[in-house]
Protein backbone atom coordinates (compact mmCIF):
# COMPACT_ATOMS: atom_id res chain seq x y z
CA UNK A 1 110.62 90.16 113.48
CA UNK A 2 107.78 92.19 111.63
CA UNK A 3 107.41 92.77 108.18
CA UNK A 4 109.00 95.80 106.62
CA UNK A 5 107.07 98.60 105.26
CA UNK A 6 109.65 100.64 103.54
CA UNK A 7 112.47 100.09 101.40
CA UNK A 8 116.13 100.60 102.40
CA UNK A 9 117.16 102.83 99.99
CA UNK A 10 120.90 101.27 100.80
CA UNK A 11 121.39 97.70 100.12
CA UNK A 12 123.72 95.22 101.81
CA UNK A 13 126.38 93.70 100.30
CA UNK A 14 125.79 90.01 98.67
CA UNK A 15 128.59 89.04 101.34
CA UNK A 16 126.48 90.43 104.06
CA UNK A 17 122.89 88.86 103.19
CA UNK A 18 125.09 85.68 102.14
CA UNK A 19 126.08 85.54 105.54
CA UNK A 20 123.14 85.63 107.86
CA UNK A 21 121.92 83.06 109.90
CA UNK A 22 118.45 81.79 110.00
CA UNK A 23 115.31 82.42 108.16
CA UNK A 24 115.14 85.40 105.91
CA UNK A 25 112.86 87.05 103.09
CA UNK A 26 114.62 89.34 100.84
CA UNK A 27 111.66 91.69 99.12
CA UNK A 28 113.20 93.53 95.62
CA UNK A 29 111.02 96.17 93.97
CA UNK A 30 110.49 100.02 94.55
CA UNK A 31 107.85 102.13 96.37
CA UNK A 32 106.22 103.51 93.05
CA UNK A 33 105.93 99.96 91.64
CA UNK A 34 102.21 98.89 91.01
CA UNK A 35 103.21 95.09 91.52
CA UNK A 36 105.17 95.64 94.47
CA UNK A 37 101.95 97.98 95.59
CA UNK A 38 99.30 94.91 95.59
CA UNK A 39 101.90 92.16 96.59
CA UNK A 40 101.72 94.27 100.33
CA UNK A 41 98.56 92.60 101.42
CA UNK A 42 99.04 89.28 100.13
CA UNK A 43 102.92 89.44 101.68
CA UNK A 44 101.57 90.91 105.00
CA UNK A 45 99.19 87.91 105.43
CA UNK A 46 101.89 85.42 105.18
CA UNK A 47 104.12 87.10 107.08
CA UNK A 48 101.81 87.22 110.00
CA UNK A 49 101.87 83.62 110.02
CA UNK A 50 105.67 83.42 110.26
CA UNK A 51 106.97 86.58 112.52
CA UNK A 52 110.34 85.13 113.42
CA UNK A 53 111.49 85.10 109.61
CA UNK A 54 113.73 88.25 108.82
CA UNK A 55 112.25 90.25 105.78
CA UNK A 56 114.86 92.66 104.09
CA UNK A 57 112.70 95.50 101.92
CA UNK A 58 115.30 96.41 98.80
CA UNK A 59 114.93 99.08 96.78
CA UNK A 60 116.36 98.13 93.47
CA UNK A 61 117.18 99.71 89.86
CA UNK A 62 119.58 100.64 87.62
CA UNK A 63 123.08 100.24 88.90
CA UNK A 64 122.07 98.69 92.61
CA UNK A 65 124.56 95.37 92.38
CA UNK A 66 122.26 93.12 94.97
CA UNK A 67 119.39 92.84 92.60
CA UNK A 68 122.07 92.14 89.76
CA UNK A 69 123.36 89.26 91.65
CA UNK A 70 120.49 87.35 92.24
CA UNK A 71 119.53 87.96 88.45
CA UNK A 72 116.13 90.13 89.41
CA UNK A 73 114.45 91.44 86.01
CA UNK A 74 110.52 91.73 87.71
CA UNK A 75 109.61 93.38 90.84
CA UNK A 76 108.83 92.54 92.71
CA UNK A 77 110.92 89.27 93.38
CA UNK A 78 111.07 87.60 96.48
CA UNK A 79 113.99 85.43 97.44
CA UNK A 80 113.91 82.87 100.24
CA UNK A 81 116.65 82.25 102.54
CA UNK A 82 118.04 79.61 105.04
CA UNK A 83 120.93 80.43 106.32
CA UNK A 84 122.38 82.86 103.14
CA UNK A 85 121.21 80.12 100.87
CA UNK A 86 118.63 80.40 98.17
CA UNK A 87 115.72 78.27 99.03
CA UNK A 88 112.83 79.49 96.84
CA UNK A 89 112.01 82.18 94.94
CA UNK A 90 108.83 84.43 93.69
CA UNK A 91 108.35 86.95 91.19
CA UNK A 92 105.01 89.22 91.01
CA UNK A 93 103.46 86.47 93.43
CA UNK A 94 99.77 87.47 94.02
CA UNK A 95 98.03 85.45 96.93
CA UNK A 96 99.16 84.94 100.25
CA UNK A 97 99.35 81.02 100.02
CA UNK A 98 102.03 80.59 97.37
CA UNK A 99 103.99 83.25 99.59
CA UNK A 100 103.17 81.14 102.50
CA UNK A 101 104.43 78.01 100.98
CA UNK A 102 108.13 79.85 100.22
CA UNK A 103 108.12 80.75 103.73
CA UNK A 104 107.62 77.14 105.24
CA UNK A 105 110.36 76.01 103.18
CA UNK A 106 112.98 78.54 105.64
CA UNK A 107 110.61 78.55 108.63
CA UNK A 108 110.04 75.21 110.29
CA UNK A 109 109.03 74.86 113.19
CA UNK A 110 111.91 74.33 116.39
């Protein structure tokens, strides 16, 4: 799986991203965000490193209930999955190696 460029204007329910199996990066913010803007490179670098992990691009704000229930307040927040469950989580992270270092906690190797 590849990193995702833009966000999904509609977000999953908690149940759904709760439920999904393996590795997965969910990526809050918005497209006109200056943080979210210069976390790209740093987030693309790491995620070269780790193509197999899903990444889930969320475009949150007022009212969007996802965000809410993981408690975002910054964008961009990044919240690391394994198997539905919270693993590790970054807000406004940027370099590439603390991103990397979330991602090995849900990625190891087979």
């Amino acid at each position: 799986m590849a990193m995702n460029t833009t966000f999904a204007a509609i977000e999953p329910t908690r149940e759904e991203v709760d439920g999904l199996a393996g590795p997965t990066l969910v990526e809050f913010g918005a497209p006109w965000c200056g943080f979210c803007q210069a976390a790209q490179g740093p987030l693309a670098a790491a995620m070269a490193q780790h193509p197999q992990v899903r990444h889930i691009k969320i475009e949150d704000g007022k009212g969007r209930r996802l965000g809410r229930s993981y408690a975002v307040k910054l964008w961009p927040t990044l919240i690391f999955l394994d198997g539905g469950r919270e693993v590790a989580r970054l807000v406004r992270p940027d370099d590439a190696d603390s991103i990397r270092q979330a991602l090995s906690q849900i990625d190891k190797p087979a």
